[in-house]
Protein backbone atom coordinates (compact mmCIF):
# COMPACT_ATOMS: atom_id res chain seq x y z
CA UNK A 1 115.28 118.52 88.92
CA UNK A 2 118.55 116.60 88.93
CA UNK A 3 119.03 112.63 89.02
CA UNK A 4 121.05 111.37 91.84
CA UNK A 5 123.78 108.97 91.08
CA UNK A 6 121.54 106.61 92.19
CA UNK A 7 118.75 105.72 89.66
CA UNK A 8 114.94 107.24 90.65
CA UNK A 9 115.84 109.80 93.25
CA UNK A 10 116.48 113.35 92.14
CA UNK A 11 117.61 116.89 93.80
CA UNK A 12 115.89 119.82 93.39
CA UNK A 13 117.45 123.22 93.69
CA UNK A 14 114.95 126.06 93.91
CA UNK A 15 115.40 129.55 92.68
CA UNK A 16 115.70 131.43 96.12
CA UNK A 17 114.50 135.18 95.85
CA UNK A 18 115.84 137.33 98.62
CA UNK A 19 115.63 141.29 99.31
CA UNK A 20 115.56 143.40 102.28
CA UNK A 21 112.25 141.81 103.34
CA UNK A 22 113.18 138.57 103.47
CA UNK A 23 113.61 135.10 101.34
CA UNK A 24 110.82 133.70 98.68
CA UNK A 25 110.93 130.42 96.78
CA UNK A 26 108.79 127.73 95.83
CA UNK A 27 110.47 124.22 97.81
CA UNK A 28 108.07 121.84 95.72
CA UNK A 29 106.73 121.94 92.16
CA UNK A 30 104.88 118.86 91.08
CA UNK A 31 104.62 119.72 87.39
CA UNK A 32 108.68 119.47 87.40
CA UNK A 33 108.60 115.96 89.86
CA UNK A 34 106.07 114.35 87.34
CA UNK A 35 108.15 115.72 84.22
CA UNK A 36 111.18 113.73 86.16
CA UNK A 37 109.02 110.70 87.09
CA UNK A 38 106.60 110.06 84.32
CA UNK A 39 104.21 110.06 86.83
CA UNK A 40 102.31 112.21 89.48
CA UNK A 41 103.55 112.04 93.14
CA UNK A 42 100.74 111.64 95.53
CA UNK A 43 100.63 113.14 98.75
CA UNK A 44 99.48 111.22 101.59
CA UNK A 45 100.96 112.42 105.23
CA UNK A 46 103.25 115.32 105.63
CA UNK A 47 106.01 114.82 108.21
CA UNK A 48 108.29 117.76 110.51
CA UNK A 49 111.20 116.42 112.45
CA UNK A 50 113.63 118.79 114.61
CA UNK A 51 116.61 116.87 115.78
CA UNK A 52 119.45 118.71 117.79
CA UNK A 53 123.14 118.60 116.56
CA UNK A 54 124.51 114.78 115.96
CA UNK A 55 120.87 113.09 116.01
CA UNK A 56 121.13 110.76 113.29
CA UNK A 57 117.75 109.17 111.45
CA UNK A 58 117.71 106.22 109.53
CA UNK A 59 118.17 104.26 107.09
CA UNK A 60 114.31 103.60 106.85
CA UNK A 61 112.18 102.56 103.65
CA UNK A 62 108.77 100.31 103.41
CA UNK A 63 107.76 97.07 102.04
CA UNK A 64 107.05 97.51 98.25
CA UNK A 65 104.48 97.48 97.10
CA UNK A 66 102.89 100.22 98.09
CA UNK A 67 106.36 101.63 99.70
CA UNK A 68 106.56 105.37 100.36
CA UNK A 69 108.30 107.77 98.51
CA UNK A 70 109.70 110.82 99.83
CA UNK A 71 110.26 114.43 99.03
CA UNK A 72 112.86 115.74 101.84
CA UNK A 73 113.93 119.42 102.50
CA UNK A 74 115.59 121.04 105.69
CA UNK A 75 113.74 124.03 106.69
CA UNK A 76 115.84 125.26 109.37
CA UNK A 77 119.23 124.50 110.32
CA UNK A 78 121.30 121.92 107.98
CA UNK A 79 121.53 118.29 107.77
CA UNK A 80 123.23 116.10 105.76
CA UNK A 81 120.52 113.70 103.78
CA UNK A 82 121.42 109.99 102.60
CA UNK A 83 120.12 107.47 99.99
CA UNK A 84 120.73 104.44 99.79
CA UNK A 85 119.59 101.72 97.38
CA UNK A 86 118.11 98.60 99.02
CA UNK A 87 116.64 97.14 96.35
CA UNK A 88 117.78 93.93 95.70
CA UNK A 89 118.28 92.96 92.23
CA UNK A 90 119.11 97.41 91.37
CA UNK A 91 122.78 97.85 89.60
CA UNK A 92 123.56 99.96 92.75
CA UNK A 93 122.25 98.26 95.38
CA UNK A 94 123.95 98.92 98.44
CA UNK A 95 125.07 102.25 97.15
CA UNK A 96 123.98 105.65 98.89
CA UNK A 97 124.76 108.92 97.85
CA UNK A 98 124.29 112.36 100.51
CA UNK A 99 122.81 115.93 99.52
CA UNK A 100 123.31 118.71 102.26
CA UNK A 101 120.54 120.13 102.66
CA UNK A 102 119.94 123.60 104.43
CA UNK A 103 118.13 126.69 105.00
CA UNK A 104 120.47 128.51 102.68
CA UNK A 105 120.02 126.30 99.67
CA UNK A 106 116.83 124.99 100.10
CA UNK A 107 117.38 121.92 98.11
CA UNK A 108 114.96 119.16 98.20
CA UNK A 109 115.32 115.52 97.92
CA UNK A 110 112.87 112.79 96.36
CA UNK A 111 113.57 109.10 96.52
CA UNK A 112 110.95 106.84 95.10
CA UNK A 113 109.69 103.50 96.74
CA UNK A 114 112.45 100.96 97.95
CA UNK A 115 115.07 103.37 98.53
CA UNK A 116 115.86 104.00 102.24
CA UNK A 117 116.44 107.20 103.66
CA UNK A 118 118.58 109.22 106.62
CA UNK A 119 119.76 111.85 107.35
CA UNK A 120 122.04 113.38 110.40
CA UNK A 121 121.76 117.02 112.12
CA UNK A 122 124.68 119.50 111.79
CA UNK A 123 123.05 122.38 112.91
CA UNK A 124 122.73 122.66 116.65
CA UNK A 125 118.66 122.33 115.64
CA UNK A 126 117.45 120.95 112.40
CA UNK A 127 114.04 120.87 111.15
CA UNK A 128 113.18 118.58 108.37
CA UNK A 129 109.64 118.26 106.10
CA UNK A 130 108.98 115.79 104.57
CA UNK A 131 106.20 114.90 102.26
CA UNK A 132 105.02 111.24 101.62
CA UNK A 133 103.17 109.38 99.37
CA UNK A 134 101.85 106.75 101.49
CA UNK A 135 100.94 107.07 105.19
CA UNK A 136 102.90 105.91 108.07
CA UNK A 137 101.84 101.89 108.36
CA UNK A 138 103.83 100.20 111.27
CA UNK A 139 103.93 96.70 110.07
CA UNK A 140 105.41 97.66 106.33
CA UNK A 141 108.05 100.35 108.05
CA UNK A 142 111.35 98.72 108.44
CA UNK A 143 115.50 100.35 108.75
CA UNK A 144 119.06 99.30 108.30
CA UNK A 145 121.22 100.18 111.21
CA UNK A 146 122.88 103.84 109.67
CA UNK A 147 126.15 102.75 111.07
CA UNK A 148 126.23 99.78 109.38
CA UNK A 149 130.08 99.31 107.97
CA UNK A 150 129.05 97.38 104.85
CA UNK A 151 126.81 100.27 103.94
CA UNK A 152 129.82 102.51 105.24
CA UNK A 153 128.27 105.76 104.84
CA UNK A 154 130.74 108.79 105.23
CA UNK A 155 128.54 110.34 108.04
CA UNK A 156 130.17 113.92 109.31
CA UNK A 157 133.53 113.80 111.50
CA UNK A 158 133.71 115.20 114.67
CA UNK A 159 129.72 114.32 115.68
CA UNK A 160 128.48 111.90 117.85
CA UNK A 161 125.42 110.23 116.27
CA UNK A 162 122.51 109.79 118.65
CA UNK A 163 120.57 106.88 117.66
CA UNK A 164 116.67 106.28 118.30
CA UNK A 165 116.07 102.99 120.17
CA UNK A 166 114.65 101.41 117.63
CA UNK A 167 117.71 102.58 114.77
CA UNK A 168 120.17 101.08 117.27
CA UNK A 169 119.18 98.01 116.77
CA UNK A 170 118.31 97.64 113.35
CA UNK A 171 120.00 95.09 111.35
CA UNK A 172 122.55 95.29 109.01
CA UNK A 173 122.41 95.04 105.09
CA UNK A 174 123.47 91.81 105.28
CA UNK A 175 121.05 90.32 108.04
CA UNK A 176 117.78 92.66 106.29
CA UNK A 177 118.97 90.65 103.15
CA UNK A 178 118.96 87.35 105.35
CA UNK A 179 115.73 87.79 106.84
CA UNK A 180 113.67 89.02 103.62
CA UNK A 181 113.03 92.33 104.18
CA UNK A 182 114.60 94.38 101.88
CA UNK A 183 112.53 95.29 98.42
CA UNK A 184 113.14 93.46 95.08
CA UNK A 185 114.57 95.62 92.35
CA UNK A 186 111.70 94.37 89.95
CA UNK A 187 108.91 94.91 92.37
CA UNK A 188 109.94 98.03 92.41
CA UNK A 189 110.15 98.40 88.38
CA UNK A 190 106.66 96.99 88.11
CA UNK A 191 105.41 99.79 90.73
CA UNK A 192 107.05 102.74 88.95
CA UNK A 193 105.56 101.41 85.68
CA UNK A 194 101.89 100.74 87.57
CA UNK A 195 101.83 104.53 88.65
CA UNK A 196 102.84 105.15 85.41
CA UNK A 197 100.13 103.86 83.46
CA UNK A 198 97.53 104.96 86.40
């Protein structure tokens, strides 16, 4: 389990067994997440998304508290995966860093409450689990438009990104910011520490 550049979201890069039979390896161990965190992630909904080539998903995160954190991993195809930091308040808010993430590797990605999420297709078809520790709740789900060039994320050359409705028009960093939505670096803090101490 490897920190991320930015602060409370981590990589993790199994040991992949292969032979003549086929591949083995275990994508998720929660004794190594909770070493990382200080605290146990709890799983609440389990999410599968297959995208074709160029679809593009994102940047999403949830009102905090509770937020939803997020274990990530591609389990067919590749994609490239993005975090970004929206908390406001965080020394690297604004900042996002991408893992690949494949069917070769079989990395996995956690980011904790606040931090949004996306990630774009490569592979003609990509399938994507994700674990969550919250379930989906509609009114506490909000997104940054992906494309947004204050965020400037270095999304793949060459790809066209195919935007859901609803991504296309989210705001920017700057209007989430103006409008309130975006989480509070110290809400946040107090959260971590609260599941902490549970």
């Amino acid at each position: 389990m490897e920190q991320l550049q930015i602060p409370d979201a981590y990589v993790f890069t199994p040991a992949v067994h292969r032979d003549d039979r086929g591949v083995f390896l275990e994508w998720f161990r929660a004794e190594d997440l909770t070493a990382a965190l200080g605290y146990r992630f709890e799983l609440a909904q389990a999410n599968l998304s297959v995208s074709r080539r160029g679809v593009l998903r994102g940047v999403h995160f949830a009102e905090v508290p509770v937020g939803q954190a997020k274990y990530v991993t591609c389990v067919a195809g590749a994609v490239l995966d993005v975090v970004v930091d929206l908390r406001v308040g965080s020394p690297a808010f604004g900042q996002w860093q991408s893992v690949p993430l494949d069917d070769v590797s079989r990395r996995g990605v956690y980011l904790a409450e606040g931090l949004g999420h996306a990630f774009m297709a490569l592979s003609e078809e990509a399938t994507v689990a994700y674990m969550c520790s919250q379930p989906y709740a509609p009114g506490r789900e909000h997104g940054i438009h992906p494309l947004d060039p204050e965020l400037g994320i270095a999304w793949p050359e060459g790809l066209d990104p195919l935007l859901s409705p609803k991504d296309a028009v989210a705001p920017t960093l700057a209007e989430a910011g103006a409008r309130h939505l975006l989480p509070s670096y110290d809400d946040c803090l107090a959260y971590y520490e609260k599941l902490r101490s549970a």
